[in-house]
C-alpha atoms as a PDB file:
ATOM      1  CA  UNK A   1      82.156 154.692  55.196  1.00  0.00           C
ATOM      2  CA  UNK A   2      84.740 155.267  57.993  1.00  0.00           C
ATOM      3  CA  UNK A   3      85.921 152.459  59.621  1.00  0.00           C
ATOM      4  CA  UNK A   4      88.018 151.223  62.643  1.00  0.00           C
ATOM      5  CA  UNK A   5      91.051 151.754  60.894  1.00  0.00           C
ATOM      6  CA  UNK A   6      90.285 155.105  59.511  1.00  0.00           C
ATOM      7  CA  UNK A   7      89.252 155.965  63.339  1.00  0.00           C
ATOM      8  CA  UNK A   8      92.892 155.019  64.493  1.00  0.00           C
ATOM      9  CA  UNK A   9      94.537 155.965  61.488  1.00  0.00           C
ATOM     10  CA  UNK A  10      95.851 152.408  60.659  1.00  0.00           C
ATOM     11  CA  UNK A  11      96.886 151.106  56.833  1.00  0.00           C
ATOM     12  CA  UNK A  12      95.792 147.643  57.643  1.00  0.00           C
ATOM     13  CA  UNK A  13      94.468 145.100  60.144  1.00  0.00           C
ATOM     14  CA  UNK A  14      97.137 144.979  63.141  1.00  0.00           C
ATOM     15  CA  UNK A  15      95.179 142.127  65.484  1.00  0.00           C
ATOM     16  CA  UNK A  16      94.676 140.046  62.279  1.00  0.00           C
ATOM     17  CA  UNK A  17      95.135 135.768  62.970  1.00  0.00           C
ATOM     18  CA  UNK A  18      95.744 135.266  59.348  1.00  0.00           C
ATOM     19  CA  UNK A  19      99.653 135.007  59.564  1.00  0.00           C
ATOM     20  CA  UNK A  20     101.064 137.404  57.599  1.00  0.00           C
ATOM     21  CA  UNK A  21     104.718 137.369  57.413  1.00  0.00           C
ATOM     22  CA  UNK A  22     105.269 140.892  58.401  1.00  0.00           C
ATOM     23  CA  UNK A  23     103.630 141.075  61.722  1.00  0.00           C
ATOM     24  CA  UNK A  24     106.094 138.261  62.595  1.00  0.00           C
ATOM     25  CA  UNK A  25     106.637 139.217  66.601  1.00  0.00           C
ATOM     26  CA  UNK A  26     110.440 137.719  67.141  1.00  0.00           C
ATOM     27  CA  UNK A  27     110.155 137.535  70.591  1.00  0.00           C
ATOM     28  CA  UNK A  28     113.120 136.150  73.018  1.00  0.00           C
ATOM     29  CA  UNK A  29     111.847 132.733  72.987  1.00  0.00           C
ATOM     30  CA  UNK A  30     110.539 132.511  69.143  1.00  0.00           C
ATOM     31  CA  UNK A  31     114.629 133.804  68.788  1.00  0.00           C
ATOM     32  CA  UNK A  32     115.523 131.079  70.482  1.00  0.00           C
ATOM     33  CA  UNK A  33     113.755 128.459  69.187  1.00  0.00           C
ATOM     34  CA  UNK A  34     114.175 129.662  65.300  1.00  0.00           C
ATOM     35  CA  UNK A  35     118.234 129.602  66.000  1.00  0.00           C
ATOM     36  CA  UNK A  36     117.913 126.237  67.667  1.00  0.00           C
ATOM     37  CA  UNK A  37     115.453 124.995  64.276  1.00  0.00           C
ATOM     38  CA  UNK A  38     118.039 126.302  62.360  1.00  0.00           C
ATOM     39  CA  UNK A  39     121.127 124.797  63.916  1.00  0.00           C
ATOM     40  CA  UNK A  40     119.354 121.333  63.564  1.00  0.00           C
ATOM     41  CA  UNK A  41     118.742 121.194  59.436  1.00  0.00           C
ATOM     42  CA  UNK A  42     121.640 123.184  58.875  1.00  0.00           C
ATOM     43  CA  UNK A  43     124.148 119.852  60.187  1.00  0.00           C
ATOM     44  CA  UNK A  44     120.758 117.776  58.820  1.00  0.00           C
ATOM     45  CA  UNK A  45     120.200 116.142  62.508  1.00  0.00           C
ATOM     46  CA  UNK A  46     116.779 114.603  61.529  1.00  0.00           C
ATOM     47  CA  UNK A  47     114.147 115.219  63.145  1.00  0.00           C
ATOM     48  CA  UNK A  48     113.255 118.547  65.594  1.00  0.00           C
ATOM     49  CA  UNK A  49     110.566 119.026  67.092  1.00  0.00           C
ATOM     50  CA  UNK A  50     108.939 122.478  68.233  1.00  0.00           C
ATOM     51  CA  UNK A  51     105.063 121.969  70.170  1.00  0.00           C
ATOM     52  CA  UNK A  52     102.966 124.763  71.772  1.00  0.00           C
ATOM     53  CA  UNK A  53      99.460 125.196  72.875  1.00  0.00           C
ATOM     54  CA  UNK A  54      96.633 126.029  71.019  1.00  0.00           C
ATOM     55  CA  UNK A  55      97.041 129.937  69.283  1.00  0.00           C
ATOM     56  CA  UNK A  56     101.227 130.264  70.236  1.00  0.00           C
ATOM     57  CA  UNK A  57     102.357 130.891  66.605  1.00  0.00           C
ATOM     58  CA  UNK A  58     103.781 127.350  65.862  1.00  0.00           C
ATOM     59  CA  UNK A  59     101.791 127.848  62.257  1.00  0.00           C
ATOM     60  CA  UNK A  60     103.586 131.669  61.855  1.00  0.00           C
ATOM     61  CA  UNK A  61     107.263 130.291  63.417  1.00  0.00           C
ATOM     62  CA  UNK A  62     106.875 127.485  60.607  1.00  0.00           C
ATOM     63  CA  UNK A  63     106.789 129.533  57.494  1.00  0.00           C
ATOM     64  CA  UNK A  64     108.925 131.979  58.952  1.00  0.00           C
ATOM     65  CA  UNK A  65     111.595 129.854  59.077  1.00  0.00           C
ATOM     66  CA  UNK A  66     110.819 128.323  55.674  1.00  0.00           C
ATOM     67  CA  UNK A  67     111.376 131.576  54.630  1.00  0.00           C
ATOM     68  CA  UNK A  68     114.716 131.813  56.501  1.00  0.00           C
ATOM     69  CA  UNK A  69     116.183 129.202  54.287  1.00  0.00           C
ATOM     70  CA  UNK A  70     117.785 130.277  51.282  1.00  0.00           C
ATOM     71  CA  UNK A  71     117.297 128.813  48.326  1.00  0.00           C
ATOM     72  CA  UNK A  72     120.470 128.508  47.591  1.00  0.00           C
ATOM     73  CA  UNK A  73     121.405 126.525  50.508  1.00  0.00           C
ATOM     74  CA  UNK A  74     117.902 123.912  51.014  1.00  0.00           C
ATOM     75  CA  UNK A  75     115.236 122.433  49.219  1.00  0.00           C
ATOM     76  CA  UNK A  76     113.074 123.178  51.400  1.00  0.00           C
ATOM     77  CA  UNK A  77     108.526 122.971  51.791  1.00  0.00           C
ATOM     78  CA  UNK A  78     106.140 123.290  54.417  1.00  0.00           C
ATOM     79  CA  UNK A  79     103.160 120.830  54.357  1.00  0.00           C
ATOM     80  CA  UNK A  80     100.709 121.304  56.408  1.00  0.00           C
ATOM     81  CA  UNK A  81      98.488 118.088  57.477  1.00  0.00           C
ATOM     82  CA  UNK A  82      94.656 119.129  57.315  1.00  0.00           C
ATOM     83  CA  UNK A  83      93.000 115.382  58.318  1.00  0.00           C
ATOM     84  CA  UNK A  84      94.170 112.885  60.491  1.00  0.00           C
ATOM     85  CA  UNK A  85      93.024 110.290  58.328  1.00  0.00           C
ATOM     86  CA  UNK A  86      95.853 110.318  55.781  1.00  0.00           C
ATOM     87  CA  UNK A  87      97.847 107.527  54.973  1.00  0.00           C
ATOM     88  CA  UNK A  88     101.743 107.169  54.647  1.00  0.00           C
ATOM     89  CA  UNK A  89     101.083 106.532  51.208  1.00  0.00           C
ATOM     90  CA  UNK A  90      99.451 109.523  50.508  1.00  0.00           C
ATOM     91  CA  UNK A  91     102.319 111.482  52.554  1.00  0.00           C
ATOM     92  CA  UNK A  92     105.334 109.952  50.643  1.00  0.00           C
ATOM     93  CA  UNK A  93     103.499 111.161  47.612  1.00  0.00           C
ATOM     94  CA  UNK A  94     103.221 114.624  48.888  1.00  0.00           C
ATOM     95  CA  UNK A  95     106.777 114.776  50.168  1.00  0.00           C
ATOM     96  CA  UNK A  96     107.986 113.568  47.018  1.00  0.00           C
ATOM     97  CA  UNK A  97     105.762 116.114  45.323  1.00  0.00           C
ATOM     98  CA  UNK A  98     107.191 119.422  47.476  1.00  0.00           C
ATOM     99  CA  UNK A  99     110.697 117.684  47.126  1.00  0.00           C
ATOM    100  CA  UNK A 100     110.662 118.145  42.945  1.00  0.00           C
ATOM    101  CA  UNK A 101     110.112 114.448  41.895  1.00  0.00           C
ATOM    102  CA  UNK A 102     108.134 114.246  38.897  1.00  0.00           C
ATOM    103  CA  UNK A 103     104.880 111.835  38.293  1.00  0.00           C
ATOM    104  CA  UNK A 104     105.122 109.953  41.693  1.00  0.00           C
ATOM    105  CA  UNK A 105     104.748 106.217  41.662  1.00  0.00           C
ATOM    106  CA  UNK A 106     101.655 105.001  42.852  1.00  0.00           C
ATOM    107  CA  UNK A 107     103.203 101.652  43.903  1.00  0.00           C
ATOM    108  CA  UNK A 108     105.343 102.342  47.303  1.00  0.00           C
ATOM    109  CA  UNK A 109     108.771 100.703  46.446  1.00  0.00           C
ATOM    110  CA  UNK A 110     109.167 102.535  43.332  1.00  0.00           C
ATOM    111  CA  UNK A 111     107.880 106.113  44.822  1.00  0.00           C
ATOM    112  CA  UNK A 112     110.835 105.109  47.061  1.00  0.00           C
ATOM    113  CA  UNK A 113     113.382 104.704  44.942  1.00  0.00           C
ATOM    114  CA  UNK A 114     112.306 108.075  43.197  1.00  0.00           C
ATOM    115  CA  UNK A 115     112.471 109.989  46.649  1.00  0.00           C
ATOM    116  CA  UNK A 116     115.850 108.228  47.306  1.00  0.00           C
ATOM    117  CA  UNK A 117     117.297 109.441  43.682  1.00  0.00           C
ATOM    118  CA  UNK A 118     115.700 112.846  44.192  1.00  0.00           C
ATOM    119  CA  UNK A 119     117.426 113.152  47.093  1.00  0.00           C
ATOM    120  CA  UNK A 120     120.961 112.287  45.893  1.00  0.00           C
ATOM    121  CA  UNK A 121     120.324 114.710  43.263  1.00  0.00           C
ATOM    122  CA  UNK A 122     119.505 117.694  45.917  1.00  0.00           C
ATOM    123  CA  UNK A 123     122.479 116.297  47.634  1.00  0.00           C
ATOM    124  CA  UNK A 124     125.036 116.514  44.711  1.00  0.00           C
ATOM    125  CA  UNK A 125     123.826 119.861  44.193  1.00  0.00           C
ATOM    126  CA  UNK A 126     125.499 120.843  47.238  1.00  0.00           C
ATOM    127  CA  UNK A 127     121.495 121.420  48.789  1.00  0.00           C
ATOM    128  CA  UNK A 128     120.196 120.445  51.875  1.00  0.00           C
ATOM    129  CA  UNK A 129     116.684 119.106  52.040  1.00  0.00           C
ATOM    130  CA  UNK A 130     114.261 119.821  54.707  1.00  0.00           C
ATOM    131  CA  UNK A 131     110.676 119.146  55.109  1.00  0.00           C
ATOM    132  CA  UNK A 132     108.843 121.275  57.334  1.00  0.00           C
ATOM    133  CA  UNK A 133     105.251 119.679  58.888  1.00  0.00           C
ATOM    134  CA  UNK A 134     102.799 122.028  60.371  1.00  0.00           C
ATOM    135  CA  UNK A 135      99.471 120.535  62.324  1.00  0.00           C
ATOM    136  CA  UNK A 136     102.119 117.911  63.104  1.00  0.00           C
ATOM    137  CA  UNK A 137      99.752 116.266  65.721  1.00  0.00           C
ATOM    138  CA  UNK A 138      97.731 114.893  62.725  1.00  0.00           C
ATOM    139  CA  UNK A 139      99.615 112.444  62.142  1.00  0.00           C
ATOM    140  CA  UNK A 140      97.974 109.795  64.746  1.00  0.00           C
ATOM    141  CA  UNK A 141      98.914 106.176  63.308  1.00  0.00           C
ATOM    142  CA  UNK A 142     102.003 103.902  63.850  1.00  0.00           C
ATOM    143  CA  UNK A 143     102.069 103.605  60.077  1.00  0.00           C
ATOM    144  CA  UNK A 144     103.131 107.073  59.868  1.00  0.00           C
ATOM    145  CA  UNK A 145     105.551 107.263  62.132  1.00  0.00           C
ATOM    146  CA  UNK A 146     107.591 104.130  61.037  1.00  0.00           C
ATOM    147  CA  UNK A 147     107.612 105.990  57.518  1.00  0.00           C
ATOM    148  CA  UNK A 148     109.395 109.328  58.648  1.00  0.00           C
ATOM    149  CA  UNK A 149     111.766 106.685  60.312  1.00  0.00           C
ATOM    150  CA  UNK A 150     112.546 105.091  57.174  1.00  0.00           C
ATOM    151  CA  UNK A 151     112.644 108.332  55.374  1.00  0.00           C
ATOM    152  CA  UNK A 152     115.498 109.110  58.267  1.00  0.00           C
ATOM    153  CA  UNK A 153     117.578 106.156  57.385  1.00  0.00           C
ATOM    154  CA  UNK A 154     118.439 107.244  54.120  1.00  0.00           C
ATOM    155  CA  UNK A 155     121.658 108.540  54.263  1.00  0.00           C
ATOM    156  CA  UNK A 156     125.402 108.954  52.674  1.00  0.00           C
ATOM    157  CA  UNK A 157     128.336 108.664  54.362  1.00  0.00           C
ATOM    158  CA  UNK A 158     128.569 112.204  55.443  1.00  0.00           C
ATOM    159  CA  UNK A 159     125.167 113.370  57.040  1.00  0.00           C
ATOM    160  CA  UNK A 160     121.260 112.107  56.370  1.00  0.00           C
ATOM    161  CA  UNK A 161     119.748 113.064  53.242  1.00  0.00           C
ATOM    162  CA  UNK A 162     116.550 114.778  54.847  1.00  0.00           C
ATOM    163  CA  UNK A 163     115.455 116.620  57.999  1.00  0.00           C
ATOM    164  CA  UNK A 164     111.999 116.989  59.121  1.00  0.00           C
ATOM    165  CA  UNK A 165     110.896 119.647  61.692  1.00  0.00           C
ATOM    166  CA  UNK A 166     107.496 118.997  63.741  1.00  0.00           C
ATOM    167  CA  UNK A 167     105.229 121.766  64.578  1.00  0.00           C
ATOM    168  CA  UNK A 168     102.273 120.574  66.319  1.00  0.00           C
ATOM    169  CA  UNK A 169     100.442 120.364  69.464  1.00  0.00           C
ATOM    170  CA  UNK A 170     102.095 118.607  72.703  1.00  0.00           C
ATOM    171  CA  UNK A 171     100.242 115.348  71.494  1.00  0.00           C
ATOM    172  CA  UNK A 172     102.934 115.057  68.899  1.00  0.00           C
ATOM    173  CA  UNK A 173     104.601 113.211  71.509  1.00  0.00           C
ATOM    174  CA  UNK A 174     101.888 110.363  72.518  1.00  0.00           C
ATOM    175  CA  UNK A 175     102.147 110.271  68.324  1.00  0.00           C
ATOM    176  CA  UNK A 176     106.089 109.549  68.774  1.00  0.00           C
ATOM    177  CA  UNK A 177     105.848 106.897  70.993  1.00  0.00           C
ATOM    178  CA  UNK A 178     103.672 104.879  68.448  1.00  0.00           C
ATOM    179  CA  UNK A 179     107.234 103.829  67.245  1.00  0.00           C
ATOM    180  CA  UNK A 180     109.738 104.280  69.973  1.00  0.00           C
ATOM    181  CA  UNK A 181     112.769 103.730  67.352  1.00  0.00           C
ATOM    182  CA  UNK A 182     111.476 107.214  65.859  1.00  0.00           C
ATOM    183  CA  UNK A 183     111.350 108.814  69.367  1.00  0.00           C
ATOM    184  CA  UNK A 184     114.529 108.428  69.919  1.00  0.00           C
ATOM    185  CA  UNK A 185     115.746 109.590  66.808  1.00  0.00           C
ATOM    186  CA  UNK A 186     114.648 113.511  67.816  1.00  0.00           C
ATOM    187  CA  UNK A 187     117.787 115.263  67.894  1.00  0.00           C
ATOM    188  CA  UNK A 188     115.501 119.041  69.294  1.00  0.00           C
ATOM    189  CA  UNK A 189     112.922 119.645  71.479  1.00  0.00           C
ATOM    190  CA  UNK A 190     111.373 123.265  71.668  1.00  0.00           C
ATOM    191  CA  UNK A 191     108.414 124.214  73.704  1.00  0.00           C
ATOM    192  CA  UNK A 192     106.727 127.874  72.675  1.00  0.00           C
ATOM    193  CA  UNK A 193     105.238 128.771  76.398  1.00  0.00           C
ATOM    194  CA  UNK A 194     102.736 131.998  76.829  1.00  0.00           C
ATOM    195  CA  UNK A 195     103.537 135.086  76.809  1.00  0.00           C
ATOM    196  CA  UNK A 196     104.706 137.002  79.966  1.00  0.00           C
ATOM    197  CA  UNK A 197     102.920 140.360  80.662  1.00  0.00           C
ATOM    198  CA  UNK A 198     105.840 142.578  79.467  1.00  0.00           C
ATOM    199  CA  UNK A 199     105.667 140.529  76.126  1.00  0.00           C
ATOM    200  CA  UNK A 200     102.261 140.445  75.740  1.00  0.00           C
ATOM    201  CA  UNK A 201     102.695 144.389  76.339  1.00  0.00           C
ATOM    202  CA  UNK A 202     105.786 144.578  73.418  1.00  0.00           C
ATOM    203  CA  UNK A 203     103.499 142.012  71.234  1.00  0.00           C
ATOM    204  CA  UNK A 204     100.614 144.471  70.831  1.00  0.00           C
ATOM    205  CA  UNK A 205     103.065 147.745  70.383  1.00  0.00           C
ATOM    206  CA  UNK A 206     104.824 145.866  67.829  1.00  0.00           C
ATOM    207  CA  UNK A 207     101.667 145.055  65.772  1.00  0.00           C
ATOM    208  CA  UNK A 208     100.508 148.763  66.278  1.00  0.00           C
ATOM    209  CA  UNK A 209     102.798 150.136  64.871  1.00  0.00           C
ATOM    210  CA  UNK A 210     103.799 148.200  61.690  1.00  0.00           C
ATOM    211  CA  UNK A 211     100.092 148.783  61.055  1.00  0.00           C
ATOM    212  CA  UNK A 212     100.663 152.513  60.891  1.00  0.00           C
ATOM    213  CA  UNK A 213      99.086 153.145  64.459  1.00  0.00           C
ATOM    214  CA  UNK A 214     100.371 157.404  65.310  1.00  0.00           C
ATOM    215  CA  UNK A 215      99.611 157.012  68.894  1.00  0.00           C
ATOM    216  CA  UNK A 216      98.840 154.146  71.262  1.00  0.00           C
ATOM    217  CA  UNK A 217      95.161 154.002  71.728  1.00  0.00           C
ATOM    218  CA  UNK A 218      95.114 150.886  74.825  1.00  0.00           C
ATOM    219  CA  UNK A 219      96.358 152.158  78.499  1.00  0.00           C
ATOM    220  CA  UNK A 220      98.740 150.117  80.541  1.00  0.00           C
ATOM    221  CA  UNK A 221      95.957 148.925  82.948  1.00  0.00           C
ATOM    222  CA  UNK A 222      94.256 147.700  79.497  1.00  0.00           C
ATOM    223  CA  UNK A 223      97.504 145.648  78.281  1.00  0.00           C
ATOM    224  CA  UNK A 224      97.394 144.431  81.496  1.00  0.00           C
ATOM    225  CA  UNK A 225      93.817 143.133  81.180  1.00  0.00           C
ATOM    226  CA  UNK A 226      94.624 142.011  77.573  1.00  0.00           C
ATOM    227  CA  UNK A 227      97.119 139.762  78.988  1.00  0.00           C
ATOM    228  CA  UNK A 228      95.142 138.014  82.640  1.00  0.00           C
ATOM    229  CA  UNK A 229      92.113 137.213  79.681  1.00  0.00           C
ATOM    230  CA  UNK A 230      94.385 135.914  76.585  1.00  0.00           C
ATOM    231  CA  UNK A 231      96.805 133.919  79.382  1.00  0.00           C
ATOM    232  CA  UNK A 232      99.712 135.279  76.851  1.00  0.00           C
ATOM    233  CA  UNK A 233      98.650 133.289  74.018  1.00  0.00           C
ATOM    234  CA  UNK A 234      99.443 135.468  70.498  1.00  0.00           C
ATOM    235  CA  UNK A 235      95.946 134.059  68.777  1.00  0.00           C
ATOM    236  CA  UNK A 236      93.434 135.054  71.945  1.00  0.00           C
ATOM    237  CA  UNK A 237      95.490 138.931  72.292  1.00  0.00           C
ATOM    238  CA  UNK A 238      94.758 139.142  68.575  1.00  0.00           C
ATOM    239  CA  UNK A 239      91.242 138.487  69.440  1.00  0.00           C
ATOM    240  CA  UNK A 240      90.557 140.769  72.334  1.00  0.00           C
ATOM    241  CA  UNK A 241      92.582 143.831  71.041  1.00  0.00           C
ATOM    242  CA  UNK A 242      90.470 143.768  67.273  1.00  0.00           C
ATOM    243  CA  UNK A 243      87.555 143.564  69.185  1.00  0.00           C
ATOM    244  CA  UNK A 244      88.839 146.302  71.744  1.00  0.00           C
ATOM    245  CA  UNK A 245      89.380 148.690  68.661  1.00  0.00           C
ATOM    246  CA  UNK A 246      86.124 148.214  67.131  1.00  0.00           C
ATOM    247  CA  UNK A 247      84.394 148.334  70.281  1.00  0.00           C
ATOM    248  CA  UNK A 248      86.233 151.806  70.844  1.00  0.00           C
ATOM    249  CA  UNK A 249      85.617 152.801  67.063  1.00  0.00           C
ATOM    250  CA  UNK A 250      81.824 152.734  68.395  1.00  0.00           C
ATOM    251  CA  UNK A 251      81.855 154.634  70.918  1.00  0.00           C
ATOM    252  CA  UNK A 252      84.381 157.305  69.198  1.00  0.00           C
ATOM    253  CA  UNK A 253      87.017 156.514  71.942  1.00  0.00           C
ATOM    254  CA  UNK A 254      90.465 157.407  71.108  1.00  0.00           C
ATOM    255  CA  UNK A 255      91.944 155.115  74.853  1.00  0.00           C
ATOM    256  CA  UNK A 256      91.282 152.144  75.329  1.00  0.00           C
ATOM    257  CA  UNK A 257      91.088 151.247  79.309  1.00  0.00           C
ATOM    258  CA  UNK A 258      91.174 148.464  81.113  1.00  0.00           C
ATOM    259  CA  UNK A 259      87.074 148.006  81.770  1.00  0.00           C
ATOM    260  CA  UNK A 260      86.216 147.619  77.986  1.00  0.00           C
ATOM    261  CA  UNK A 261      88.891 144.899  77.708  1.00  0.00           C
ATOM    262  CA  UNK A 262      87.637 143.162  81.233  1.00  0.00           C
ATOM    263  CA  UNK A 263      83.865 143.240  79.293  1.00  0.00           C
ATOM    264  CA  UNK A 264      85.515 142.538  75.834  1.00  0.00           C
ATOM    265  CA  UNK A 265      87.006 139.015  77.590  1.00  0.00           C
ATOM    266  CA  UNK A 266      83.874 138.175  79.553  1.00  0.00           C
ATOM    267  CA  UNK A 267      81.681 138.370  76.606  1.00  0.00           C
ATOM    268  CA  UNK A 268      84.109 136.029  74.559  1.00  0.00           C
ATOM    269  CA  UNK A 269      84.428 133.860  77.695  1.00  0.00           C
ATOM    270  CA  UNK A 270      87.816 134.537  78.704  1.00  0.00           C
ATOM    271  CA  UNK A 271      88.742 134.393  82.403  1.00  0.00           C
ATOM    272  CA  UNK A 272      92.505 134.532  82.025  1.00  0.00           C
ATOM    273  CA  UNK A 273      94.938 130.714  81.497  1.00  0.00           C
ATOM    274  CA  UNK A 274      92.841 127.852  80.535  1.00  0.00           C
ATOM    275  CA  UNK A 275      89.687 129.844  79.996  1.00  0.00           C
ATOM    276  CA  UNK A 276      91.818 132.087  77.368  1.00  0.00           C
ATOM    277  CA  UNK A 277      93.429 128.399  75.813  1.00  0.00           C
ATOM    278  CA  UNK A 278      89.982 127.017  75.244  1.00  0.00           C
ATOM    279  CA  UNK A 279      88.389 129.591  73.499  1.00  0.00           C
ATOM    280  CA  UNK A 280      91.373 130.013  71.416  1.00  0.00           C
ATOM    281  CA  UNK A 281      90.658 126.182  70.579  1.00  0.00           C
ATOM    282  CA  UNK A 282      87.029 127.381  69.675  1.00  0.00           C
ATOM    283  CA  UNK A 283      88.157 130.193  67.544  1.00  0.00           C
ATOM    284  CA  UNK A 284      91.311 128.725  65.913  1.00  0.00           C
ATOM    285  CA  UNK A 285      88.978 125.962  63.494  1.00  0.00           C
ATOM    286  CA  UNK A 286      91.969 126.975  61.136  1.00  0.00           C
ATOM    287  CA  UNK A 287      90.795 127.525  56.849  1.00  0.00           C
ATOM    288  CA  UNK A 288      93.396 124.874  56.528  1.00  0.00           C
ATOM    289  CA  UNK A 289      91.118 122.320  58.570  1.00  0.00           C
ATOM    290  CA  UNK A 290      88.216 119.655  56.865  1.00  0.00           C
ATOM    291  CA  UNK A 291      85.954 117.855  59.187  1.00  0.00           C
ATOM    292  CA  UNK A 292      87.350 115.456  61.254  1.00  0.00           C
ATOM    293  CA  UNK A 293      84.865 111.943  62.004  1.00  0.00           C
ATOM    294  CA  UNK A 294      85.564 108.680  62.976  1.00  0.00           C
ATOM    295  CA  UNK A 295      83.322 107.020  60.877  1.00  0.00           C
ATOM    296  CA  UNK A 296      83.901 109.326  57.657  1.00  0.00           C
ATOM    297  CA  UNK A 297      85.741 107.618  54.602  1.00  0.00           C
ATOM    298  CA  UNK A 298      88.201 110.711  53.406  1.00  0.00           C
ATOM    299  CA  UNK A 299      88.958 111.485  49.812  1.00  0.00           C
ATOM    300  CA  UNK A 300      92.524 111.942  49.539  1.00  0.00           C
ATOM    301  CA  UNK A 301      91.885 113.548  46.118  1.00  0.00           C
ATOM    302  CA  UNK A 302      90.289 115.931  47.383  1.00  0.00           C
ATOM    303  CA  UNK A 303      92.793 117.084  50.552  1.00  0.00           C
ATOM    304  CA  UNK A 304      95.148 116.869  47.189  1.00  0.00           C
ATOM    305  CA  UNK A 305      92.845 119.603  45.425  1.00  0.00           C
ATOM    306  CA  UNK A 306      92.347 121.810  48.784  1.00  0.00           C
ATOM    307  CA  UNK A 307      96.046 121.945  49.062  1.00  0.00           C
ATOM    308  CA  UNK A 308      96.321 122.655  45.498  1.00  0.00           C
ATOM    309  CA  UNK A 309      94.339 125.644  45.716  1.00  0.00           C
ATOM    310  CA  UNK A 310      96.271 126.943  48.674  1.00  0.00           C
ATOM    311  CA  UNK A 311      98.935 127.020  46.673  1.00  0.00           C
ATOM    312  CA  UNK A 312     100.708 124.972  49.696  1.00  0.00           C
ATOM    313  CA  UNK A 313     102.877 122.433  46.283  1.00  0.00           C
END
C-alpha cells in the first residue's frame, strides 16, 4: 500500500511530535539557551531555569542537553513530573533513585543522609551532578519548593554538590515564589519565544530533508501560511505540515500551496498566535501525562511503574 511517504519519497516521518533526537532543529535561540544551560551546571550555579509556551521544544531542548553531558564529566538524569500531586517525599526518592543511591530510605532524614553521601561520592569522583526536570510547572506546592532549596544547600567548600535545571511552562515562576528563599537562588533565566517566519521556513527544510525529502514539496506562500496558523510554535508546524502532506498524498499533489495549508489550519482551528497556542494545548495531552483531578487520591506506585516502563530510571 503506498503511502505519504512513499508519495514524497521520505525514509521516515519528518512532522513527527514524538521527539526524536535527530530532528533536533538548533535554531539561534535553542543555541543560545543550550550554551547558557550549559555554562550554569558546568560551574554547578544551582538552579536554571528555561520556560516556553505550550509546543516550543522545552521537552526536546531537555534531553538534548542531557545528552550533551558526557558521562565522563556529570551524573546526570532527566525526570520528568507526570502529576501535580506528588509529594517531596516521593521526589527525593526519585532523585536519589536517577542519582545511583541504592534501596532509598523510606524515612526522610535517612534518604537524606544517603543523597548527601551519594553526592560526595559523585563529587570525589571528580563528577558533577545535575538533575534535569521536565513538566517543571508540576510541581505546584510550597513543600516542594523548600525541598529543591534544601537540596541546594548542600555543598563543599568549593562549589554546590547539585544543579537542577527547570523546564516548564511560565507558571514555574508563580511555583517559585511559593518560597521566595528558592527564587532567589536562580542563577539563569531562559525564555524559548516562537518562531520568526524565516525560522519557521529553515525549521520545516531542516526536517525535510533529514527525512530523505529529494525536492521541496510546500511553496513559499505555503511556509508562509504554515507559519501566520502555527504562530511559530515547533509542535502546531509539525501538525499542519503532516497533515499538509497527507492531504497532498490524496490528491496526488507533488506542491504544496498556500490554500491547502490556509484550509488545513481552519479545519484544526488555527487562526495564527493564540489560536495556534491553544490548540497546541489541545493536541499536546503528552503520553507522559495521567489525569489530573482535584479530588483524585494518586498512587505514587503507580507514577513509579509508568516511569518504570518508560524507561525514564
Amino acid at each position: 500500500m503506498t503511502t505519504y511517504l512513499d508519495f514524497f519519497e521520505l525514509t521516515q516521518e519528518p512532522f513527527s511530535n514524538a521527539p526524536v533526537s535527530r530532528f533536533y532543529y538548533n535554531s539561534a535561540q535553542h543555541s543560545q539557551a543550550l550554551t547558557r544551560l550549559m555554562h550554569a551546571v558546568g560551574y554547578m550555579k544551582g538552579l536554571s531555569i528555561l520556560v516556553g509556551d505550550i509546543g516550543a521544544g522545552k521537552t526536546t531542548l531537555a534531553r538534548r542537553m542531557l545528552d550533551s553531558l558526557p558521562e565522563s564529566e556529570y551524573e546526570a538524569a532527566l525526570l520528568v513530573i507526570i502529576h501535580s500531586g506528588i509529594t517531596a517525599q516521593w521526589l527525593l526518592r526519585r532523585i536519589a533513585l536517577q542519582l545511583g543511591v541504592e534501596n532509598p530510605a523510606q524515612e526522610k532524614l535517612a534518604l537524606l543522609s544517603q543523597l548527601y553521601q551519594r553526592l560526595l561520592q559523585i563529587y570525589e569522583s571528580g563528577k558533577k551532578a545535575v538533575v534535569l526536570i521536565d513538566e517543571a510547572q508540576m510541581l505546584e506546592t510550597r513543600e516542594i519548593m523548600e525541598e529543591f532549596r534544601g537540596l541546594l544547600n548542600l555543598e563543599v567548600p568549593e562549589r554546590k554538590l547539585i544543579s537542577f535545571v527547570f523546564f516548564g511552562l511560565p507558571e514555574i515562576e508563580k511555583n517559585l515564589k511559593l518560597d521566595p528563599p528558592l527564587a532567589q537562588r536562580v542563577a539563569l533565566r531562559y525564555k524559548l519565544e516562537p518562531f520568526t517566519a524565516e525560522s519557521t521556513e529553515a525549521y520545516v527544510k531542516h526536517r525535510l530533508r533529514l527525512a530523505g525529502c529529494p525536492r521541496m514539496p510546500f511553496t513559499p506562500e505555503a511556509l508562509l501560511a504554515v507559519h501566520e496558523h502555527s504562530g511559530g510554535t515547533p509542535r502546531v508546524i509539525n501538525t499542519l505540515c503532516d497533515n499538509a502532506l497527507f492531504e497532498a498524498f490524496l490528491a496526488r499533489s507533488e506542491t504544496i500551496g498556500a490554500e491547502l495549508v490556509h484550509r488545513i489550519g481552519t479545519n484544526l482551528g488555527l487562526q495564527g498566535g493564540s489560536a495556534a497556542a491553544q490548540a497546541g494545548e489541545r493536541a499536546s495531552a503528552p503520553a507522559t501525562s495521567l489525569p489530573r483531578t482535584a479530588n483524585t487520591k494518586i498512587d505514587l506506585a503507580e507514577i513509579d511503574r509508568y516511569l518504570e516502563g518508560l524507561g525514564k530510571l
